[in-house]
Structures are given as C-alpha cells and as structure tokens.
PDB file of N, CA and C in Angstrom:
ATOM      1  N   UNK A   1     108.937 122.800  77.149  1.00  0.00           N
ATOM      2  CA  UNK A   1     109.272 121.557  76.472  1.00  0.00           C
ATOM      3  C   UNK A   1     110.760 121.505  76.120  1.00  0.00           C
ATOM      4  N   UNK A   2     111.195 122.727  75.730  1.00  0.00           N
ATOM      5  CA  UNK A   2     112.795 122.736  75.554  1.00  0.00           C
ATOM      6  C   UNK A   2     113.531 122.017  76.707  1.00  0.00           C
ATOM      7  N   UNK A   3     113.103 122.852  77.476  1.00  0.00           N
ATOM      8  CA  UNK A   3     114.150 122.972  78.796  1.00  0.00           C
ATOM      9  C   UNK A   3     114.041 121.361  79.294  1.00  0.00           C
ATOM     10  N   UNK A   4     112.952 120.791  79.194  1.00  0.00           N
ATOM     11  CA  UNK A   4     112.894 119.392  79.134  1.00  0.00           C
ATOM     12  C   UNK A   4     113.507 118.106  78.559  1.00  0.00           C
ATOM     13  N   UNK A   5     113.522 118.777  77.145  1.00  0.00           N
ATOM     14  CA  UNK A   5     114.728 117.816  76.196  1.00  0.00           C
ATOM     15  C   UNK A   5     116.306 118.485  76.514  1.00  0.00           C
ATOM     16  N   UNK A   6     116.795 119.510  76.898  1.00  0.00           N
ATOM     17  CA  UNK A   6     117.757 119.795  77.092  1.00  0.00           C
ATOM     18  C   UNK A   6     117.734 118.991  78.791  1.00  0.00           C
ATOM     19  N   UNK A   7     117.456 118.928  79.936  1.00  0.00           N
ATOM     20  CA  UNK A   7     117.432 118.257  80.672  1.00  0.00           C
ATOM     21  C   UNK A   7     117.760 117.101  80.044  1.00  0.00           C
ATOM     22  N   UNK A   8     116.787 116.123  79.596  1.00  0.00           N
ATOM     23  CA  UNK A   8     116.906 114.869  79.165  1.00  0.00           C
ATOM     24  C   UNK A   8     118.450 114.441  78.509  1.00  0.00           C
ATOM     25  N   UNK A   9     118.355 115.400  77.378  1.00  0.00           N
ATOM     26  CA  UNK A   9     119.561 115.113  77.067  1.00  0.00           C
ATOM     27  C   UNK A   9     121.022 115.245  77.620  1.00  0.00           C
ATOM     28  N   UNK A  10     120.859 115.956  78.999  1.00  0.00           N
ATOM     29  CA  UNK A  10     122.349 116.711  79.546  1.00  0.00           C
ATOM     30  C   UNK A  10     122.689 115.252  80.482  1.00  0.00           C
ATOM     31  N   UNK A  11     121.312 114.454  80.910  1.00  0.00           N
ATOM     32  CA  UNK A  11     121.584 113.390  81.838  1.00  0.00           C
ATOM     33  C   UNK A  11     122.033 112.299  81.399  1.00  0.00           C
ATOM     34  N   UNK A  12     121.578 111.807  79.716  1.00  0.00           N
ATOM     35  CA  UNK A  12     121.944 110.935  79.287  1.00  0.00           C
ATOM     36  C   UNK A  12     123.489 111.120  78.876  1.00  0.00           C
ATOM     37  N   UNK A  13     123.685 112.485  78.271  1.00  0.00           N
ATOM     38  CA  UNK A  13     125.520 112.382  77.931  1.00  0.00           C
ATOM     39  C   UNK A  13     125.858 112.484  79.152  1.00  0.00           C
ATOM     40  N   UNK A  14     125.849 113.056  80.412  1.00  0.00           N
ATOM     41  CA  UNK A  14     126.830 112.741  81.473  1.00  0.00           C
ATOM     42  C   UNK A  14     126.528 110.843  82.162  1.00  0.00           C
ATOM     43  N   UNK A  15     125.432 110.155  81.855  1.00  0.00           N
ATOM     44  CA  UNK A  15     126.082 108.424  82.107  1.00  0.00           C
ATOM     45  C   UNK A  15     126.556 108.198  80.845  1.00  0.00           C
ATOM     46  N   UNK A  16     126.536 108.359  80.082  1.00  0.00           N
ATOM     47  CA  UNK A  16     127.129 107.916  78.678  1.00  0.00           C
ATOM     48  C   UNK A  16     128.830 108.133  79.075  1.00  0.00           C
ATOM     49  N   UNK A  17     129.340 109.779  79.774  1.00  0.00           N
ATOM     50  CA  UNK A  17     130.583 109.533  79.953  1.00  0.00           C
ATOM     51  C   UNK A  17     131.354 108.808  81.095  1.00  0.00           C
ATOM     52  N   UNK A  18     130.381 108.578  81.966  1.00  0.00           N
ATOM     53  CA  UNK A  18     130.695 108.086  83.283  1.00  0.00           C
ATOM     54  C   UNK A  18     130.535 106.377  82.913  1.00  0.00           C
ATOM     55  N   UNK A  19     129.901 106.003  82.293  1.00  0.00           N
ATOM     56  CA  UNK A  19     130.023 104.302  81.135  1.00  0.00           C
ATOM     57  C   UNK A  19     131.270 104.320  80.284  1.00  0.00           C
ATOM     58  N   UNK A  20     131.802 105.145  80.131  1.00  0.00           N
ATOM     59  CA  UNK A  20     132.839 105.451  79.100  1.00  0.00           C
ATOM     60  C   UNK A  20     133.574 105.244  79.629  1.00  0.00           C
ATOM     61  N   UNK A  21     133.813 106.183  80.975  1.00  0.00           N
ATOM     62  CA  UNK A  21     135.059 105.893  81.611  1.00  0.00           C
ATOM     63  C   UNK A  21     135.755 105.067  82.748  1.00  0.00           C
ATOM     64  N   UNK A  22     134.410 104.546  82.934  1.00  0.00           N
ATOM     65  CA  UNK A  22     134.349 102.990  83.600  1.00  0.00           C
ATOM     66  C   UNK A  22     134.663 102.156  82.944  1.00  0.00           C
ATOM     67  N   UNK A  23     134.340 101.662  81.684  1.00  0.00           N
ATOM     68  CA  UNK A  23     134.946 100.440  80.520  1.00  0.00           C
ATOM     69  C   UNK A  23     136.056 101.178  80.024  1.00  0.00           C
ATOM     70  N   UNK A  24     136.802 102.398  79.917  1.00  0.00           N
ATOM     71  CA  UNK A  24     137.736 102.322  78.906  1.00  0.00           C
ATOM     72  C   UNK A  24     138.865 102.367  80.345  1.00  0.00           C
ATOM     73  N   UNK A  25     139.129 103.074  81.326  1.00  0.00           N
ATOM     74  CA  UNK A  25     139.810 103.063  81.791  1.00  0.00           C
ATOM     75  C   UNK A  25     139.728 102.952  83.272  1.00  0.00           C
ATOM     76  N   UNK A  26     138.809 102.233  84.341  1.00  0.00           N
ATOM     77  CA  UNK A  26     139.150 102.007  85.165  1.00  0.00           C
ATOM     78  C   UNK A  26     138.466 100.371  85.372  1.00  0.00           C
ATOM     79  N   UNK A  27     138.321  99.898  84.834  1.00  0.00           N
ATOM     80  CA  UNK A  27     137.787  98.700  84.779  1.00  0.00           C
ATOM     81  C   UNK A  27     137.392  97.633  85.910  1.00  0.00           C
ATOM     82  N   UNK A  28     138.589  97.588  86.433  1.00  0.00           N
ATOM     83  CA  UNK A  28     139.149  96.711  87.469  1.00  0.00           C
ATOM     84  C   UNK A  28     139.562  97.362  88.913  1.00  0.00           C
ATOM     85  N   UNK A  29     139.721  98.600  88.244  1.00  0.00           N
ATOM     86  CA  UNK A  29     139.417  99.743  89.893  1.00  0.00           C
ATOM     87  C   UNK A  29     138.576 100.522  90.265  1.00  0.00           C
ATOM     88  N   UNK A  30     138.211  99.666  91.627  1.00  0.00           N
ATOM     89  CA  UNK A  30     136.886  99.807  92.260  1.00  0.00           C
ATOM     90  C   UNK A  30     136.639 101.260  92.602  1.00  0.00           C
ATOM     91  N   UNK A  31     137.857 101.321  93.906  1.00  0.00           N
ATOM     92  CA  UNK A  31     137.886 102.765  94.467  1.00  0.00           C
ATOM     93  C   UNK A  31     138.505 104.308  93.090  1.00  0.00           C
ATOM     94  N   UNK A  32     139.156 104.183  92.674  1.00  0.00           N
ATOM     95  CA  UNK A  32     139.647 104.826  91.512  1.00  0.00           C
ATOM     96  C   UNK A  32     138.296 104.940  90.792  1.00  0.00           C
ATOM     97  N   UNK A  33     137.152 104.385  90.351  1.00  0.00           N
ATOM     98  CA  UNK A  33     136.079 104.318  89.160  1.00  0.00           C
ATOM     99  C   UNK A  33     134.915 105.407  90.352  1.00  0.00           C
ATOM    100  N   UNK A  34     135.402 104.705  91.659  1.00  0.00           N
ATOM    101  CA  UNK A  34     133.921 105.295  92.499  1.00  0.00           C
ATOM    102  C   UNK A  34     134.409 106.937  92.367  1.00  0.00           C
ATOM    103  N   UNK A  35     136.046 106.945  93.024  1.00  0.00           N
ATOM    104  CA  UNK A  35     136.350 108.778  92.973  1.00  0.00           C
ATOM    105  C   UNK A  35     135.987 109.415  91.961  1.00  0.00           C
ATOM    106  N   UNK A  36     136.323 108.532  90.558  1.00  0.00           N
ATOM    107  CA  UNK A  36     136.630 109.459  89.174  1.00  0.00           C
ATOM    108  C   UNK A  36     134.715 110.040  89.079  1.00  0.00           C
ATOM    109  N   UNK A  37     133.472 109.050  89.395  1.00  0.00           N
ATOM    110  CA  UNK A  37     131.983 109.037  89.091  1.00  0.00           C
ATOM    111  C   UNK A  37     131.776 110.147  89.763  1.00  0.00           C
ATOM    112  N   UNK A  38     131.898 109.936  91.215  1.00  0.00           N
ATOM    113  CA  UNK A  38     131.346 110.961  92.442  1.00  0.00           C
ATOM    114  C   UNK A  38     132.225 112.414  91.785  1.00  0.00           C
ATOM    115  N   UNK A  39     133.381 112.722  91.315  1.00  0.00           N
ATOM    116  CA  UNK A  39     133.783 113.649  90.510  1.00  0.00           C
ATOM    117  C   UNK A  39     132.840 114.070  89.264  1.00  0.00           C
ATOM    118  N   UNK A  40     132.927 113.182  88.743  1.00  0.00           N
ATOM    119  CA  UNK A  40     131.911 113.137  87.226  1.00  0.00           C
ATOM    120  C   UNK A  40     130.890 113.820  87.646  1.00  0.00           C
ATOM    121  N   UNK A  41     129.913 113.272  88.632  1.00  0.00           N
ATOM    122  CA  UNK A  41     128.646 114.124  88.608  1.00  0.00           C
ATOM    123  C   UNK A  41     129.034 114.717  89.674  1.00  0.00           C
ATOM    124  N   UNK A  42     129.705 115.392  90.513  1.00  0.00           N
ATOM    125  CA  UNK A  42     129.618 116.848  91.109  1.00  0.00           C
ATOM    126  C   UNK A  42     130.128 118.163  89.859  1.00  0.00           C
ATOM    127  N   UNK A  43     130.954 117.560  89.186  1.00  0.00           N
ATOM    128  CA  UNK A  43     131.309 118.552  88.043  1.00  0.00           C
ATOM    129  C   UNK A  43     129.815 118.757  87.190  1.00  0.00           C
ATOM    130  N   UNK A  44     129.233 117.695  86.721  1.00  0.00           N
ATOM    131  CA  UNK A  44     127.434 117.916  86.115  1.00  0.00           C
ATOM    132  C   UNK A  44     126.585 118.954  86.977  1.00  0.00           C
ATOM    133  N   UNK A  45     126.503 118.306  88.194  1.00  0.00           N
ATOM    134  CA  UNK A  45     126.372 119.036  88.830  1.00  0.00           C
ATOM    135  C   UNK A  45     126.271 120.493  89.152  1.00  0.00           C
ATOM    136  N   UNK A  46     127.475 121.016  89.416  1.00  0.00           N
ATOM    137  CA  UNK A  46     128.045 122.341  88.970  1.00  0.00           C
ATOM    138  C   UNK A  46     128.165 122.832  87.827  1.00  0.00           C
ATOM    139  N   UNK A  47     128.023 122.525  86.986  1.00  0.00           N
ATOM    140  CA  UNK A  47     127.501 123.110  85.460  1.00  0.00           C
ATOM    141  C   UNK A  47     126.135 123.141  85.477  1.00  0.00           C
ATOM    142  N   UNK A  48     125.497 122.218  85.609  1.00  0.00           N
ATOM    143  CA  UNK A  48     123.860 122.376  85.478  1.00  0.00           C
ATOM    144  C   UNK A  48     123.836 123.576  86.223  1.00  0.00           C
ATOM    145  N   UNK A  49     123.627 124.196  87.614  1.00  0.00           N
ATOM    146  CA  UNK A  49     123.446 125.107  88.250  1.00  0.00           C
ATOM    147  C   UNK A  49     124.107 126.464  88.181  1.00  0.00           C
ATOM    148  N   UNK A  50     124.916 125.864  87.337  1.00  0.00           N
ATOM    149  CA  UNK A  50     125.563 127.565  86.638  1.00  0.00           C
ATOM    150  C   UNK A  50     124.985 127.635  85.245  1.00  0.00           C
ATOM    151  N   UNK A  51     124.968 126.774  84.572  1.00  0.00           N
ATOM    152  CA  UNK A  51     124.636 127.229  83.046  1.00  0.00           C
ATOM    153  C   UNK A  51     123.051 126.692  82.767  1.00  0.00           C
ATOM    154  N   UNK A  52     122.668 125.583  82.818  1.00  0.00           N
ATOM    155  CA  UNK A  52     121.588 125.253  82.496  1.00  0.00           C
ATOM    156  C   UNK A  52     120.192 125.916  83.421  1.00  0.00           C
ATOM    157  N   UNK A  53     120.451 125.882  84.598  1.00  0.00           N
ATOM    158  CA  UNK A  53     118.762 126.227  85.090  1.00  0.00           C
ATOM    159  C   UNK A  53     117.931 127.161  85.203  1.00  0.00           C
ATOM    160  N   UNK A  54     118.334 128.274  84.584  1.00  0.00           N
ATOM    161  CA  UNK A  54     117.949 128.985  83.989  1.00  0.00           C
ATOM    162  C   UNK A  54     117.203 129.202  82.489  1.00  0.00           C
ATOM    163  N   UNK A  55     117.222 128.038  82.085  1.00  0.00           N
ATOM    164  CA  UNK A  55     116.799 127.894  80.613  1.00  0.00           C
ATOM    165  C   UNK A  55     115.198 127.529  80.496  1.00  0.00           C
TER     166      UNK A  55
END
C-alpha cells in the first residue's frame, strides 16, 4: 500500500511541475515546452528506476 501512495504521489508532483513550467515559462513556445516535458519526464523517469522501485 505504501509503495502505492508513494507511486501516486511521485506522478502527481512530476505533472504538477511540468504544468508549472508550461504556464510560468514557456507559454507561447511550442517546441521549447515539448523539449523542456520530454526532458521533465525522462529525468522522472530515471529517478524512479534508480531510487524508487525498489520500495
């Protein structure tokens, strides 16, 4: 059940920052918002599989 709410919760703060950083700073750039996301979650990504899946 842990490992479940820690899941839950690791997915909601990484769109929470990827919403963040779409409205605060790329707004109006398309290609710039798509690089910075596809970054965003390969970095989630690569943390989940090093730190989290094991839990």
């Amino acid at each position: 059940m842990a490992n479940l709410t820690v899941n839950i919760l690791y997915v909601i703060l990484f769109v929470a920052i990827i919403v963040f950083l779409d409205f605060k700073y790329f707004r109006y750039e398309f290609l710039k918002r798509l690089i910075v996301n596809i970054l965003v979650v390969l970095v989630a990504v690569a943390f989940y599989y090093l730190f989290l899946i094991n839990l």
